[in-house]
PDB file of N, CA and C in Angstrom:
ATOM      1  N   UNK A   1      72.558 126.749 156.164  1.00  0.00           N
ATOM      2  CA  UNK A   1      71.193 127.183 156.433  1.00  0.00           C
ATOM      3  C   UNK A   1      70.513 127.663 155.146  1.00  0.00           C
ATOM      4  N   UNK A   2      71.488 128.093 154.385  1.00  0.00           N
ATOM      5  CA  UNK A   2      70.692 129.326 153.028  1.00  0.00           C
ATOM      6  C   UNK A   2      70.679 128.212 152.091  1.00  0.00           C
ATOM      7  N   UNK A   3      70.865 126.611 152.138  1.00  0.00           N
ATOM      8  CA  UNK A   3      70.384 125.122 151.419  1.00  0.00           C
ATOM      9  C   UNK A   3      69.617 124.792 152.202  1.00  0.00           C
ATOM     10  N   UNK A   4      68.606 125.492 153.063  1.00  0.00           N
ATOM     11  CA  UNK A   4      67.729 124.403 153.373  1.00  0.00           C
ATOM     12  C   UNK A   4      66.393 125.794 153.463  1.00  0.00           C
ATOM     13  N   UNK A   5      66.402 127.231 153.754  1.00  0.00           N
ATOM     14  CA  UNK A   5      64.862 127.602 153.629  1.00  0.00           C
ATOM     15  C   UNK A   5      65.742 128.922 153.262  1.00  0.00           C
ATOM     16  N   UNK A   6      63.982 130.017 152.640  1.00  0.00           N
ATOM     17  CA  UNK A   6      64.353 131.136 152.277  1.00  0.00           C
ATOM     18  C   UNK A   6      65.294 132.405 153.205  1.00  0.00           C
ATOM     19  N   UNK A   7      66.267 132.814 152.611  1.00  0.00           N
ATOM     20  CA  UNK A   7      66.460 133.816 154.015  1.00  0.00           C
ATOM     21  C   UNK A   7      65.214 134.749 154.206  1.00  0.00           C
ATOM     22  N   UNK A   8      64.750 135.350 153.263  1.00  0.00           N
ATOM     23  CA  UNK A   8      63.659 136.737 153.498  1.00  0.00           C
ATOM     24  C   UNK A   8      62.721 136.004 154.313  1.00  0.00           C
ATOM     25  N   UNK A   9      62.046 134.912 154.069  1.00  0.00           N
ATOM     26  CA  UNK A   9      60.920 134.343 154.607  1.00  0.00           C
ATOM     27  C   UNK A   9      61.483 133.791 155.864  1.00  0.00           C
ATOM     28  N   UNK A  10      62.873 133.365 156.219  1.00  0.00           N
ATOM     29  CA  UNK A  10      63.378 133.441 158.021  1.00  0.00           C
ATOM     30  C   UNK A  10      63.415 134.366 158.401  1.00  0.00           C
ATOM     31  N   UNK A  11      63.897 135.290 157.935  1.00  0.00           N
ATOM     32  CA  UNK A  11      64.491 136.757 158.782  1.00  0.00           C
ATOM     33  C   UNK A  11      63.060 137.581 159.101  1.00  0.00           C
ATOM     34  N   UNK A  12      61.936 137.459 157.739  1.00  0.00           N
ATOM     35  CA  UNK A  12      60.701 138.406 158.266  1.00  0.00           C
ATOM     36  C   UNK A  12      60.259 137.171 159.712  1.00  0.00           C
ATOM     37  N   UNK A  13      60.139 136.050 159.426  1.00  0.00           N
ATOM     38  CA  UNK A  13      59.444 135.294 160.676  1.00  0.00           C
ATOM     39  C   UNK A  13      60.223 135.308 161.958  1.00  0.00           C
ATOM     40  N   UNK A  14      61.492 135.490 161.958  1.00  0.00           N
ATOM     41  CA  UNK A  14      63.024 135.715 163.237  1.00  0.00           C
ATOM     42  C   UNK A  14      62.143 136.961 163.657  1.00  0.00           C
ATOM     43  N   UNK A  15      62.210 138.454 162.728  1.00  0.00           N
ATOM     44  CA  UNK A  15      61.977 139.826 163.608  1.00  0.00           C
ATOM     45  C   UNK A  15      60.477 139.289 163.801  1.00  0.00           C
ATOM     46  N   UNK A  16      59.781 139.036 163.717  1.00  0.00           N
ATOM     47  CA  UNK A  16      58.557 139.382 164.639  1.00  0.00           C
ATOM     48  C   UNK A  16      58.594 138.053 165.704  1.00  0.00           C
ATOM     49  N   UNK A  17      59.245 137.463 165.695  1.00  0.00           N
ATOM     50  CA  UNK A  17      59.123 136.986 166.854  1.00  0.00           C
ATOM     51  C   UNK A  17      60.309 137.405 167.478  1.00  0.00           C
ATOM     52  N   UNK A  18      60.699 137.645 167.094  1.00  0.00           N
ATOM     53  CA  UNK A  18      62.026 138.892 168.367  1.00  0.00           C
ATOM     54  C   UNK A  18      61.392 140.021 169.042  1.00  0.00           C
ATOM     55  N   UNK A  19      60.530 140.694 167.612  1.00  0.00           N
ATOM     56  CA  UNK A  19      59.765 141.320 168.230  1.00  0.00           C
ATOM     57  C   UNK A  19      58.767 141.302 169.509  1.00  0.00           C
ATOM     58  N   UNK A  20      58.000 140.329 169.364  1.00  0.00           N
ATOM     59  CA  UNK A  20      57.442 140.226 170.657  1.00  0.00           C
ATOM     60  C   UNK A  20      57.896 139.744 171.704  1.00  0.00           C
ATOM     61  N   UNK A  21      59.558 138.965 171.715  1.00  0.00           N
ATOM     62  CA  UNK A  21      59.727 138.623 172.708  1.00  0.00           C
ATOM     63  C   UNK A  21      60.470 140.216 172.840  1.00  0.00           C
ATOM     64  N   UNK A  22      60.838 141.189 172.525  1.00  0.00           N
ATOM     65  CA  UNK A  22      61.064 142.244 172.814  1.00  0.00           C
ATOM     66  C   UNK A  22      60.007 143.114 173.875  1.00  0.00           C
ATOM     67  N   UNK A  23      58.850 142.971 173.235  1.00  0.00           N
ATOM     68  CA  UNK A  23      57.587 143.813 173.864  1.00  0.00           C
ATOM     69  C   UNK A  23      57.439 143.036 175.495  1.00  0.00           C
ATOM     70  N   UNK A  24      57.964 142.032 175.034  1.00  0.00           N
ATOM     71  CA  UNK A  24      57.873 141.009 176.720  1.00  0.00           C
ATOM     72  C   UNK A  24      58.852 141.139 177.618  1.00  0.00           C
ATOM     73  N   UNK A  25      59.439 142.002 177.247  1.00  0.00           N
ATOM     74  CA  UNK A  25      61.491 142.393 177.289  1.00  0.00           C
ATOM     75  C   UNK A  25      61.755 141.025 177.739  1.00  0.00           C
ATOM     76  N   UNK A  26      62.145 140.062 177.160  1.00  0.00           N
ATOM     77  CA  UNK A  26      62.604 138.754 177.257  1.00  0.00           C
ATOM     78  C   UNK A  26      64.182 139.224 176.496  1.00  0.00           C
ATOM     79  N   UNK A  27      63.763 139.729 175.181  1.00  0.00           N
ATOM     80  CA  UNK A  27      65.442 140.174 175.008  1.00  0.00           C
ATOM     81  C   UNK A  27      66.032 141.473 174.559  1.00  0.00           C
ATOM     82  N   UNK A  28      66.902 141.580 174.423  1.00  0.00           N
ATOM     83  CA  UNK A  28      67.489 142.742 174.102  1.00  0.00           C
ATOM     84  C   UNK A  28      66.626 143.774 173.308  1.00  0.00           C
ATOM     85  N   UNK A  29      66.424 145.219 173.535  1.00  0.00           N
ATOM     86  CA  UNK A  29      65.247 146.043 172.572  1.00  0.00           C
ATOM     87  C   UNK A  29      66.507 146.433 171.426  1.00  0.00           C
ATOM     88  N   UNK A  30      65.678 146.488 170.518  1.00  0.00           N
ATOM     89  CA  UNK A  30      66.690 146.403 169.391  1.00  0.00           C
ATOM     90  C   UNK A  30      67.036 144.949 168.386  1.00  0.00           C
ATOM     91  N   UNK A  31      67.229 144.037 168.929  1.00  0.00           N
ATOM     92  CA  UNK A  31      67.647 143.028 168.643  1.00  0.00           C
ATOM     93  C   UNK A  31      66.972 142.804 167.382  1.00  0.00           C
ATOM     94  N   UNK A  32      65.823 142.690 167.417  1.00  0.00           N
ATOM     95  CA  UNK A  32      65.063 142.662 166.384  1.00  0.00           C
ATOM     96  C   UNK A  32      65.632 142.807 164.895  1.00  0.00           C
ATOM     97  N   UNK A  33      66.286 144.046 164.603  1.00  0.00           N
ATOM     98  CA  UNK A  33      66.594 145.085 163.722  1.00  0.00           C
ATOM     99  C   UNK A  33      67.810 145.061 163.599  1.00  0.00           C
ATOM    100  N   UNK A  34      68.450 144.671 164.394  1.00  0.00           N
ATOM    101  CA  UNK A  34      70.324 144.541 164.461  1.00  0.00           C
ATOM    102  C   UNK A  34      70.532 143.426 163.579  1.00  0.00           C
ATOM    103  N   UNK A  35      69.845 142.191 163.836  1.00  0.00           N
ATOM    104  CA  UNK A  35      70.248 140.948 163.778  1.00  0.00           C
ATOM    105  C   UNK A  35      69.966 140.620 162.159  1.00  0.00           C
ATOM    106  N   UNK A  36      71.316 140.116 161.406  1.00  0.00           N
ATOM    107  CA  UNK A  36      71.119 139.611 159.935  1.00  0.00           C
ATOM    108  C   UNK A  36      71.228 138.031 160.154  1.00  0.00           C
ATOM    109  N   UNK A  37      70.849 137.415 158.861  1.00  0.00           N
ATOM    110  CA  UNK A  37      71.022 136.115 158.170  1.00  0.00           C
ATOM    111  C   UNK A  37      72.422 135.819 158.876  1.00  0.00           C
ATOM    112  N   UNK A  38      73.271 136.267 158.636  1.00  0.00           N
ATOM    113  CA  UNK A  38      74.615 135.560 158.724  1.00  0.00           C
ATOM    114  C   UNK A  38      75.186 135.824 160.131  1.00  0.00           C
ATOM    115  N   UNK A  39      74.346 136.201 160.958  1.00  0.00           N
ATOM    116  CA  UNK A  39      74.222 135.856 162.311  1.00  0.00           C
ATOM    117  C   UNK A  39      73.581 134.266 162.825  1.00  0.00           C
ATOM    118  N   UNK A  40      73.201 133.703 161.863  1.00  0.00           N
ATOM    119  CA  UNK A  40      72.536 132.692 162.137  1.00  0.00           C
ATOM    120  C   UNK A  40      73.549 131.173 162.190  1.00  0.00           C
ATOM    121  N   UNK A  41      73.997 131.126 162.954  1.00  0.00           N
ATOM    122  CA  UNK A  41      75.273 129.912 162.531  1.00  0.00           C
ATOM    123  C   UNK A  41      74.851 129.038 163.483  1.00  0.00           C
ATOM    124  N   UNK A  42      73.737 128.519 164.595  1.00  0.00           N
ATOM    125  CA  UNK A  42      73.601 127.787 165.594  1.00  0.00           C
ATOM    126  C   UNK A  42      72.294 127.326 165.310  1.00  0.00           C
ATOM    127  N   UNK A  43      71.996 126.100 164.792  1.00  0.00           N
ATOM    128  CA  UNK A  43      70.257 125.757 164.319  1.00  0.00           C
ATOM    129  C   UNK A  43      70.822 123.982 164.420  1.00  0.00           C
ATOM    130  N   UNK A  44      69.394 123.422 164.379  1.00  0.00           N
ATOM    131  CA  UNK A  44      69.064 122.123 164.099  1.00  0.00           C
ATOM    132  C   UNK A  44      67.586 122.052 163.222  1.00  0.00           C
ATOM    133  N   UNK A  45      67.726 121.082 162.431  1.00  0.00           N
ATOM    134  CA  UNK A  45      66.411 120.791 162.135  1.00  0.00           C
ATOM    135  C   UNK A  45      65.818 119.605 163.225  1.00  0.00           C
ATOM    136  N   UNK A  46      64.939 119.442 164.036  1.00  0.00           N
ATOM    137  CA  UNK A  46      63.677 118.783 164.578  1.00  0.00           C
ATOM    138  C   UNK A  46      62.520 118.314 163.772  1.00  0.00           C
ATOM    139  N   UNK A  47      62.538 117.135 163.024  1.00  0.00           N
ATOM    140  CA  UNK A  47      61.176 116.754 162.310  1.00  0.00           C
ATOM    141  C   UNK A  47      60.947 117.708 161.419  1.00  0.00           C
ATOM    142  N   UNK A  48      59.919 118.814 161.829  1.00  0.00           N
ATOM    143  CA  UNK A  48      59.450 119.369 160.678  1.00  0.00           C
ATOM    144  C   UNK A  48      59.542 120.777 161.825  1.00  0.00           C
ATOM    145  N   UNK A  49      60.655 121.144 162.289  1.00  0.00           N
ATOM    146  CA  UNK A  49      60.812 122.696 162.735  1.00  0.00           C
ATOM    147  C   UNK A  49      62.020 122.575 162.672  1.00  0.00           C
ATOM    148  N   UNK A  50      62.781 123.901 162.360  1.00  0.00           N
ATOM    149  CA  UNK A  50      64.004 124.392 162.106  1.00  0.00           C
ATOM    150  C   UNK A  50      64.083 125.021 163.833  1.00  0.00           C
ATOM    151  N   UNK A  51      65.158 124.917 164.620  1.00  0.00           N
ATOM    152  CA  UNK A  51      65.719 125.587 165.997  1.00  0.00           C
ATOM    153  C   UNK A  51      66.645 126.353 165.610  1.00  0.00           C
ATOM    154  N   UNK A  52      66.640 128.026 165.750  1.00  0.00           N
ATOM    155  CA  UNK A  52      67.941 128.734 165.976  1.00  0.00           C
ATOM    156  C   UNK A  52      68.095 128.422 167.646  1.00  0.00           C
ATOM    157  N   UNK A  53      69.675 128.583 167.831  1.00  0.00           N
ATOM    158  CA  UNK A  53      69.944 128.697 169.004  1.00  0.00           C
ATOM    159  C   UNK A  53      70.657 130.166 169.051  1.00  0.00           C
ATOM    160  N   UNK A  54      70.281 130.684 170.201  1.00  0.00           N
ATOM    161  CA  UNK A  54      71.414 131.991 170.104  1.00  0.00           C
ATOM    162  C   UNK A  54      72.269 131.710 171.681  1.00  0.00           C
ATOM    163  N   UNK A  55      73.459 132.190 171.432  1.00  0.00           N
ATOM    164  CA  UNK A  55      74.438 131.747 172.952  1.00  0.00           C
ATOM    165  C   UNK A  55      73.826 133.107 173.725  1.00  0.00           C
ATOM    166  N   UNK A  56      73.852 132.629 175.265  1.00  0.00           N
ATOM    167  CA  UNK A  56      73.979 133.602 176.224  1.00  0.00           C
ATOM    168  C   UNK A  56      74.922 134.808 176.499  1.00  0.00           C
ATOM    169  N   UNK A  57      74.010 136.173 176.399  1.00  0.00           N
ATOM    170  CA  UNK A  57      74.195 137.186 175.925  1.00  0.00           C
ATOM    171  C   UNK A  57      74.192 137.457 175.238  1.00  0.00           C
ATOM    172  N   UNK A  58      74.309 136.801 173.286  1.00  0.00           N
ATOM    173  CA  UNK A  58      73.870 136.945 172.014  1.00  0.00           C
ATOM    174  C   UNK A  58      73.100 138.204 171.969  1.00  0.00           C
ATOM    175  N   UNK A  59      71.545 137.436 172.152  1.00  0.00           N
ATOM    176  CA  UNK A  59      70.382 138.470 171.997  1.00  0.00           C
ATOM    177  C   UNK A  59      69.561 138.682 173.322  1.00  0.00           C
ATOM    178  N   UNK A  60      70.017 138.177 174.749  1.00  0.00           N
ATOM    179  CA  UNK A  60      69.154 138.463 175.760  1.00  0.00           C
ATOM    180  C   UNK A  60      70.270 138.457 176.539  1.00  0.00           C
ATOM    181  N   UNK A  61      69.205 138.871 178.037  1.00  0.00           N
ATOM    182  CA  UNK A  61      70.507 139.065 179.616  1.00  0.00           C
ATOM    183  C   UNK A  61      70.780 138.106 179.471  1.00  0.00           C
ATOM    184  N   UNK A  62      72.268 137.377 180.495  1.00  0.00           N
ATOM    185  CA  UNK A  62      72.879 136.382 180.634  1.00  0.00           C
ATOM    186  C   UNK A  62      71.915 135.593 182.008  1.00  0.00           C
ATOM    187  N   UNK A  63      70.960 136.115 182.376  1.00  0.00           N
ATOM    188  CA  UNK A  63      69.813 135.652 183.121  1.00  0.00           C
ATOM    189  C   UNK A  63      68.972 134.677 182.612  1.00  0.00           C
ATOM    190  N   UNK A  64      68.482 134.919 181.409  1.00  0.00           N
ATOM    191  CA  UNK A  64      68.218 134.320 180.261  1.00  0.00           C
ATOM    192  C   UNK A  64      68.869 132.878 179.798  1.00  0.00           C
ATOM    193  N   UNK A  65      69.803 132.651 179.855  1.00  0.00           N
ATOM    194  CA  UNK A  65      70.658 131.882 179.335  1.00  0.00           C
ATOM    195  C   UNK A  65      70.485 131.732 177.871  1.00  0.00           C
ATOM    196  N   UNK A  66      70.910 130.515 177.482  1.00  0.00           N
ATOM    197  CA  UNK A  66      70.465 129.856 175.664  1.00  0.00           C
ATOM    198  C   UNK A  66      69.095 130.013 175.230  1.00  0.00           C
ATOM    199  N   UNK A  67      69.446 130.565 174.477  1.00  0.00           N
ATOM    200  CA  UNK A  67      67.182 131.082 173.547  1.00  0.00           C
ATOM    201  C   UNK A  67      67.455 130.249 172.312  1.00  0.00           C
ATOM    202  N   UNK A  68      66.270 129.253 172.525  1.00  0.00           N
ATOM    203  CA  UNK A  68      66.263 128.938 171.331  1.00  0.00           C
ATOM    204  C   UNK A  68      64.835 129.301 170.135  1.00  0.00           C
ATOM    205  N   UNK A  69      64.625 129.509 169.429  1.00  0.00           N
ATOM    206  CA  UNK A  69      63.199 129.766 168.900  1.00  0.00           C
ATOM    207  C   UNK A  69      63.476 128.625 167.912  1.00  0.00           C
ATOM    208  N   UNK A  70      61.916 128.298 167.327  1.00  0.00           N
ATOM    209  CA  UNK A  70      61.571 127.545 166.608  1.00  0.00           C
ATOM    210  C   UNK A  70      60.525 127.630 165.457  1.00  0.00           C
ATOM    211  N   UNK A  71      60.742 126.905 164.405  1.00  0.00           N
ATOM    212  CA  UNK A  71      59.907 127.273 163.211  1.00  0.00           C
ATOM    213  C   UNK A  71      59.771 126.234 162.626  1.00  0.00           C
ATOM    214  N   UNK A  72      58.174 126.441 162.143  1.00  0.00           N
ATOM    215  CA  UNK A  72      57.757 125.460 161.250  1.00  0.00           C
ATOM    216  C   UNK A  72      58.228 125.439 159.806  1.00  0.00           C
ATOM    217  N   UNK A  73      59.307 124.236 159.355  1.00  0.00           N
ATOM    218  CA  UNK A  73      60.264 124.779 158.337  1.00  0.00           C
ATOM    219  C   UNK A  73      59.641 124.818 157.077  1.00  0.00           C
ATOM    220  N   UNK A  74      58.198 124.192 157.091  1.00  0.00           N
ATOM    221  CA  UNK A  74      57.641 124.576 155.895  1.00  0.00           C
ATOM    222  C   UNK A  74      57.276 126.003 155.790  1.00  0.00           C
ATOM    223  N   UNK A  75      57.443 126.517 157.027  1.00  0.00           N
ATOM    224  CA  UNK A  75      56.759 128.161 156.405  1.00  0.00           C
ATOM    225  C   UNK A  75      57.978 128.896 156.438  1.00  0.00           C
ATOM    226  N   UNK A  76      59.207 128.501 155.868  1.00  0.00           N
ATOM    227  CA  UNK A  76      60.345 129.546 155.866  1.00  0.00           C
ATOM    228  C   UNK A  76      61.326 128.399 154.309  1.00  0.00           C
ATOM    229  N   UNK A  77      60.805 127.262 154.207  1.00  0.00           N
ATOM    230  CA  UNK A  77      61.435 127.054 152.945  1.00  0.00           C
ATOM    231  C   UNK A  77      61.600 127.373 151.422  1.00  0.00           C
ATOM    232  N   UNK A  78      62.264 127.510 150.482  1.00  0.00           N
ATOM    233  CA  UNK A  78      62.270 127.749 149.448  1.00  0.00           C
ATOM    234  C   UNK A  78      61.263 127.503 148.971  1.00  0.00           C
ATOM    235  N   UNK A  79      60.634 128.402 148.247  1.00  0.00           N
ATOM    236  CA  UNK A  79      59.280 128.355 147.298  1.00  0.00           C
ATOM    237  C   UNK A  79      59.590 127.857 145.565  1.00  0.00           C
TER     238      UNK A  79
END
């Protein structure tokens, strides 16, 4: 993952969108702030978006199942 975009520029774009899926309680409160780079071991690239996947219970209820979020990988690649 750390050969293909910046970590600082994933991890600030990961917490705020954790963040709000927090404010939505979609997942775990906290999660946000817990979660480092080298938590990140489950992704695909799609065209031109990068997919984390996180497993069920990872970062949300097991209600929830598999979360995946997505990013436009030009706005998290190496500058």
């Amino acid at each position: 993952l750390s050969d293909v975009v910046d970590e600082d520029l994933l991890m600030q774009e990961l917490r705020a969108k954790l963040l709000a899926m927090e404010e939505d309680m979609y997942v775990f409160s906290g999660v946000s702030e817990e979660i480092s780079f080298s938590d990140l071991n489950n992704f695909f690239i799609d065209g031109n978006n990068l997919v984390l996947i996180f497993s069920k219970y990872e970062i949300a209820p097991g209600a929830v199942g598999i979360v995946s979020i997505k990013f436009d990988i030009s706005a998290v690649e190496p500058r």
